[in-house]
N, C-alpha and C. Protein backbone atom coordinates (compact mmCIF):
# COMPACT_ATOMS: atom_id res chain seq x y z
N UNK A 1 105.83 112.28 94.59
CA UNK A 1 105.34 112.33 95.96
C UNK A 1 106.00 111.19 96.74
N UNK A 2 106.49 111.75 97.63
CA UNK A 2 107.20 110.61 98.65
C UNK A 2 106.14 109.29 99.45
N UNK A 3 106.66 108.39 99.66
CA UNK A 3 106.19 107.30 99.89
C UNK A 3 104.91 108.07 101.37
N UNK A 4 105.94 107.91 101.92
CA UNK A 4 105.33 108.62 103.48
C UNK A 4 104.26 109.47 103.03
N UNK A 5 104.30 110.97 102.45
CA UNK A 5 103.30 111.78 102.20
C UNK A 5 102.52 111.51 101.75
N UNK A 6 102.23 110.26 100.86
CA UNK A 6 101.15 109.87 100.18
C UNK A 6 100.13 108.54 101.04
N UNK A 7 100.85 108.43 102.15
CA UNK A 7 100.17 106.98 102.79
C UNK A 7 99.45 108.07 103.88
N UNK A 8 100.31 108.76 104.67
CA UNK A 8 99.81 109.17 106.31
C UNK A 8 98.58 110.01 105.87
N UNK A 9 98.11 110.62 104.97
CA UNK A 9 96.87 111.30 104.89
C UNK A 9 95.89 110.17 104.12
N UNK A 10 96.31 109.10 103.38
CA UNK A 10 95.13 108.04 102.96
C UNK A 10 94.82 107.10 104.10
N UNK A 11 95.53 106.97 104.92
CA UNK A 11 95.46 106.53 106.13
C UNK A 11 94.52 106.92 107.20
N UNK A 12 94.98 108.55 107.39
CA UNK A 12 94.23 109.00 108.12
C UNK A 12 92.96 108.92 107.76
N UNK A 13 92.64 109.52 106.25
CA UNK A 13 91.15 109.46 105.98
C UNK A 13 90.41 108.15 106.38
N UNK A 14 91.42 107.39 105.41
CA UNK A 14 90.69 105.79 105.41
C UNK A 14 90.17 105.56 107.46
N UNK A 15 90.88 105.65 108.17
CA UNK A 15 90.65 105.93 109.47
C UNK A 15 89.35 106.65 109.90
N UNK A 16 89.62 107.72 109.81
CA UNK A 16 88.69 108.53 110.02
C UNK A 16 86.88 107.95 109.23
N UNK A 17 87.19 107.89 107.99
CA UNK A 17 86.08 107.33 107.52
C UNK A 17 85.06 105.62 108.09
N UNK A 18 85.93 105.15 108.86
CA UNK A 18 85.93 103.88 109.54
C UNK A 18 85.64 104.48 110.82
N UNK A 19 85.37 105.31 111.37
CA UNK A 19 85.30 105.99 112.84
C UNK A 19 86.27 105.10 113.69
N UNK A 20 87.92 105.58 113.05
CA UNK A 20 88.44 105.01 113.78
C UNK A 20 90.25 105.79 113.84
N UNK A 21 89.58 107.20 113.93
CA UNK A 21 90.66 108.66 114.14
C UNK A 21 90.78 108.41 115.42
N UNK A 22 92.41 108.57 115.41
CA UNK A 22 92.72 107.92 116.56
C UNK A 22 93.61 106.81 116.75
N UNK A 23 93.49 106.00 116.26
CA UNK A 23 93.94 104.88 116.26
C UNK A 23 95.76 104.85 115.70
N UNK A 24 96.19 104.62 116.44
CA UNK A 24 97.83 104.59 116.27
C UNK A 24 97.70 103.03 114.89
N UNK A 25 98.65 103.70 114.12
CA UNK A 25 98.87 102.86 112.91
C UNK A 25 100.26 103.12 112.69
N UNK A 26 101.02 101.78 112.67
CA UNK A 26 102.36 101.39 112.10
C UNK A 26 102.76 101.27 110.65
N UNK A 27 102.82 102.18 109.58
CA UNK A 27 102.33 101.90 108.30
C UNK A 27 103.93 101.35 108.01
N UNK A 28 105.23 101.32 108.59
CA UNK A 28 106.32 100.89 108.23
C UNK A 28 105.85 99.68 108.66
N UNK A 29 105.53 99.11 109.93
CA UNK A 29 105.80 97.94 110.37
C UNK A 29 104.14 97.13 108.91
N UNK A 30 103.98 97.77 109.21
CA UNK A 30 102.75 96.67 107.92
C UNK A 30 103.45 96.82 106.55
N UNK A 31 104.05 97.32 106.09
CA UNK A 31 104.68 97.77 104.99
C UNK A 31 105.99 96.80 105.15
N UNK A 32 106.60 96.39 106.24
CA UNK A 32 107.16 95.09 106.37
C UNK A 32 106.74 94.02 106.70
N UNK A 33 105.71 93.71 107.25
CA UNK A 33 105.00 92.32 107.24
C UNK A 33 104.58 92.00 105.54
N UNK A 34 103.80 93.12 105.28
CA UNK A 34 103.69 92.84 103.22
C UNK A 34 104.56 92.28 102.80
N UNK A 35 105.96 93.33 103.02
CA UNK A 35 107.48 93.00 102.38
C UNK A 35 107.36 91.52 102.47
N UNK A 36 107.27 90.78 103.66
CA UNK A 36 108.00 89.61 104.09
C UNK A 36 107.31 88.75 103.14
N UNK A 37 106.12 88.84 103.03
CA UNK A 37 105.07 87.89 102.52
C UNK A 37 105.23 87.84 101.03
N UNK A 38 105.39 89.27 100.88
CA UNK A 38 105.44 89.61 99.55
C UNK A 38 106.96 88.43 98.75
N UNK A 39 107.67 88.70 99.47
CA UNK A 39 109.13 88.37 99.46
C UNK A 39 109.24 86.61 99.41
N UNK A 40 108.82 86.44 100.72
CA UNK A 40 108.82 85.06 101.01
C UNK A 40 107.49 83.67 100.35
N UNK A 41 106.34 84.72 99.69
CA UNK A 41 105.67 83.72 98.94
C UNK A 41 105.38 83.93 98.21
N UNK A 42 104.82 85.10 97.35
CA UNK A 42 104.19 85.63 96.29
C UNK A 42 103.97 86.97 96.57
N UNK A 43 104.00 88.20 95.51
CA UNK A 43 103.60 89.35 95.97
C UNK A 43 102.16 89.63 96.22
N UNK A 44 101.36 88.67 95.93
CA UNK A 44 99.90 88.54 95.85
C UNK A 44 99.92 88.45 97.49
N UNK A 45 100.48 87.56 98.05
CA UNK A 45 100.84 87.28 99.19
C UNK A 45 100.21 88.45 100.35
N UNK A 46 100.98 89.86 100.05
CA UNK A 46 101.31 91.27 100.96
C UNK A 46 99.71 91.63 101.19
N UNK A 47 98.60 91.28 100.41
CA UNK A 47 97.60 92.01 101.27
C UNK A 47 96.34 90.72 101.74
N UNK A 48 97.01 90.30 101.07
CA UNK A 48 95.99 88.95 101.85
C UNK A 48 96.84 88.99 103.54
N UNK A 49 98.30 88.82 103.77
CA UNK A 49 98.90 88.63 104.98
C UNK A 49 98.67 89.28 105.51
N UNK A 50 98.06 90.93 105.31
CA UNK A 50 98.30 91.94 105.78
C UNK A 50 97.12 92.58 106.42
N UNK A 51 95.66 91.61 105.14
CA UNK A 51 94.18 92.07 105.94
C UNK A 51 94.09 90.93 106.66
N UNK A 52 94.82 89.87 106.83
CA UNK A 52 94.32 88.88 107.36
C UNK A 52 94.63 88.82 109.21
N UNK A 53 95.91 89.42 109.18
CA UNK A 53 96.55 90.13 110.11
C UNK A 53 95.79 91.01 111.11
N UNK A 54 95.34 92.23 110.79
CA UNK A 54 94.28 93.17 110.63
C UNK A 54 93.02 92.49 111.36
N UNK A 55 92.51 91.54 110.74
CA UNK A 55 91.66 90.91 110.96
C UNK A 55 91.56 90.33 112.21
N UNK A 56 92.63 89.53 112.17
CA UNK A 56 92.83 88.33 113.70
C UNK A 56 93.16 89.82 115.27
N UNK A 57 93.43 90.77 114.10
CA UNK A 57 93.88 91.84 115.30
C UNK A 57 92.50 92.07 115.94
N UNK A 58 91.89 92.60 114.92
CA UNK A 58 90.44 93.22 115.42
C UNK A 58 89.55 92.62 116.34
N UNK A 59 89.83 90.76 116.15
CA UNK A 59 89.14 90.08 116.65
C UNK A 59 89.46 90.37 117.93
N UNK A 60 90.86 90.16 118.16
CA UNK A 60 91.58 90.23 119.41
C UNK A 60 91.20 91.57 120.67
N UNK A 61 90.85 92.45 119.96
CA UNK A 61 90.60 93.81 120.28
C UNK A 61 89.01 93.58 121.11
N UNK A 62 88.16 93.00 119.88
CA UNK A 62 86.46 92.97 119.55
C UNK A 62 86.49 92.16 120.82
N UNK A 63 87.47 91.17 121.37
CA UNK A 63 86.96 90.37 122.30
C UNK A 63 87.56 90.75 123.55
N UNK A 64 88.25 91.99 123.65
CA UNK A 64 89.09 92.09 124.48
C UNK A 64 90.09 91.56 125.18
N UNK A 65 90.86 90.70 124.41
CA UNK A 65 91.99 89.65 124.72
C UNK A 65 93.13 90.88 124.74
N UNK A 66 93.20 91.85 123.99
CA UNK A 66 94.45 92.39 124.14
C UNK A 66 93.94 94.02 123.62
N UNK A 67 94.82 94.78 123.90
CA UNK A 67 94.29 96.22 123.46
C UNK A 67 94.76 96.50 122.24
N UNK A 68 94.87 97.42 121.43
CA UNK A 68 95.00 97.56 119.86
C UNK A 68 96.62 97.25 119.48
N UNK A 69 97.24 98.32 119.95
CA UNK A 69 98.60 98.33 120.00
C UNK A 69 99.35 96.82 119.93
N UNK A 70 99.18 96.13 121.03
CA UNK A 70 99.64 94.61 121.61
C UNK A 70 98.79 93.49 120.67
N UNK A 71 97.63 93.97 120.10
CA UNK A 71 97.20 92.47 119.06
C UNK A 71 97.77 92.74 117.86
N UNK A 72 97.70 94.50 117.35
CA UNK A 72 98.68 94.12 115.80
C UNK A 72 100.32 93.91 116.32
N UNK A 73 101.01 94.04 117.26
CA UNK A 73 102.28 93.52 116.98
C UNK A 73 102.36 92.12 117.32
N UNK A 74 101.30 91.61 118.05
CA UNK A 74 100.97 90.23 118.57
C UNK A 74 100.48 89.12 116.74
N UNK A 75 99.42 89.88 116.37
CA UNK A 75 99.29 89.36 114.88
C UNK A 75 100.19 89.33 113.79
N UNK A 76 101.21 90.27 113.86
CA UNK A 76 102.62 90.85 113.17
C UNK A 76 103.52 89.65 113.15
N UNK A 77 103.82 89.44 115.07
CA UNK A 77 105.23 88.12 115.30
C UNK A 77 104.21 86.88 114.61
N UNK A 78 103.13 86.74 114.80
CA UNK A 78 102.65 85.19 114.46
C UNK A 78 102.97 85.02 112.68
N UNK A 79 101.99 86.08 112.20
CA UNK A 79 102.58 85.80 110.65
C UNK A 79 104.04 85.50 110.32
N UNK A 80 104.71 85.90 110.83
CA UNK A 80 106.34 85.98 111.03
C UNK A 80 106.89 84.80 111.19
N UNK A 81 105.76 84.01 112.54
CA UNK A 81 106.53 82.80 112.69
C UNK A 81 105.63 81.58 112.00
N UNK A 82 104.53 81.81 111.23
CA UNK A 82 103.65 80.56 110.18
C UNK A 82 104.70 81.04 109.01
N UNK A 83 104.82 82.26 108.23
CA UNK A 83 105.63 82.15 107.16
C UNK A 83 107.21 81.73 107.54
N UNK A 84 107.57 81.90 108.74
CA UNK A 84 109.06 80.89 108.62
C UNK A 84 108.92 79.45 108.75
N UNK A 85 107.71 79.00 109.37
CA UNK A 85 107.27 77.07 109.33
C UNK A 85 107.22 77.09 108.14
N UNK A 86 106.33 78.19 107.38
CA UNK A 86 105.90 77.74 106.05
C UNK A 86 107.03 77.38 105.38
N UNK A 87 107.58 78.26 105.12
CA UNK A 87 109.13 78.49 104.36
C UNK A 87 109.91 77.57 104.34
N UNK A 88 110.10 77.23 105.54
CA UNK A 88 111.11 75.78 106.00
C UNK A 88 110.43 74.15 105.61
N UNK A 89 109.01 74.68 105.77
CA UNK A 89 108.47 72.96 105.11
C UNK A 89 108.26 73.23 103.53
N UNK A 90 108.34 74.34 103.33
CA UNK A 90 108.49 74.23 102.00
C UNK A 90 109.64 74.11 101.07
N UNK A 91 110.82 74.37 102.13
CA UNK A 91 112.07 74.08 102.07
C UNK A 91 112.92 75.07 101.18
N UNK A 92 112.13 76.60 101.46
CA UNK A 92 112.85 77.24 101.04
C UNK A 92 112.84 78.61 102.06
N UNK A 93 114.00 79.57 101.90
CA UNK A 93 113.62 80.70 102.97
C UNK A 93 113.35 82.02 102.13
N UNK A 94 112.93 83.20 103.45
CA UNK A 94 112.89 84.28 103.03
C UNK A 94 113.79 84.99 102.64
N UNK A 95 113.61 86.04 101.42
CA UNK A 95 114.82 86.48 100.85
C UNK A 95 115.08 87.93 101.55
């Protein structure tokens, strides 16, 4: 089963079951924020970065600072740019 066919319907459900059908989801672009994390610190890394992400999004949403779309790519660039500080004070980069 192809990557794709097996995510966009666990997705949807998982969605749907969250009363939250509807909701535009980037499963490449989270599937590269994982990568990065995964890559750049530990693979343990990809879902801690990834609910944590998620998280700061929702907040963003819950408080109305930004609409859905604009806080996960807004939560997306930030992880992006703490794991390249990280990386660099740790004095090593992403692969």
């Amino acid at each position: 089963m192809a990557l794709d066919s097996a995510l966009e319907p666990w997705v949807r459900r998982l969605l749907a079951d969250f009363e939250l059908a509807g909701t535009d989801i980037d499963i490449n672009e989270i599937l590269d924020l994982a990568g990065d994390a995964a890559h750049g610190i530990v693979r343990p890394a990809a879902p801690l970065t990834t609910y944590i992400a998620g998280y700061a999004a929702g907040l963003a949403v819950g408080a109305g600072q930004a609409p859905a779309a604009q806080a996960m790519e807004a939560a997306a660039a930030h992880v992006r740019s703490v794991l390249a500080a990280y990386l660099e004070d740790q004095g090593t980069e992403s692969t």
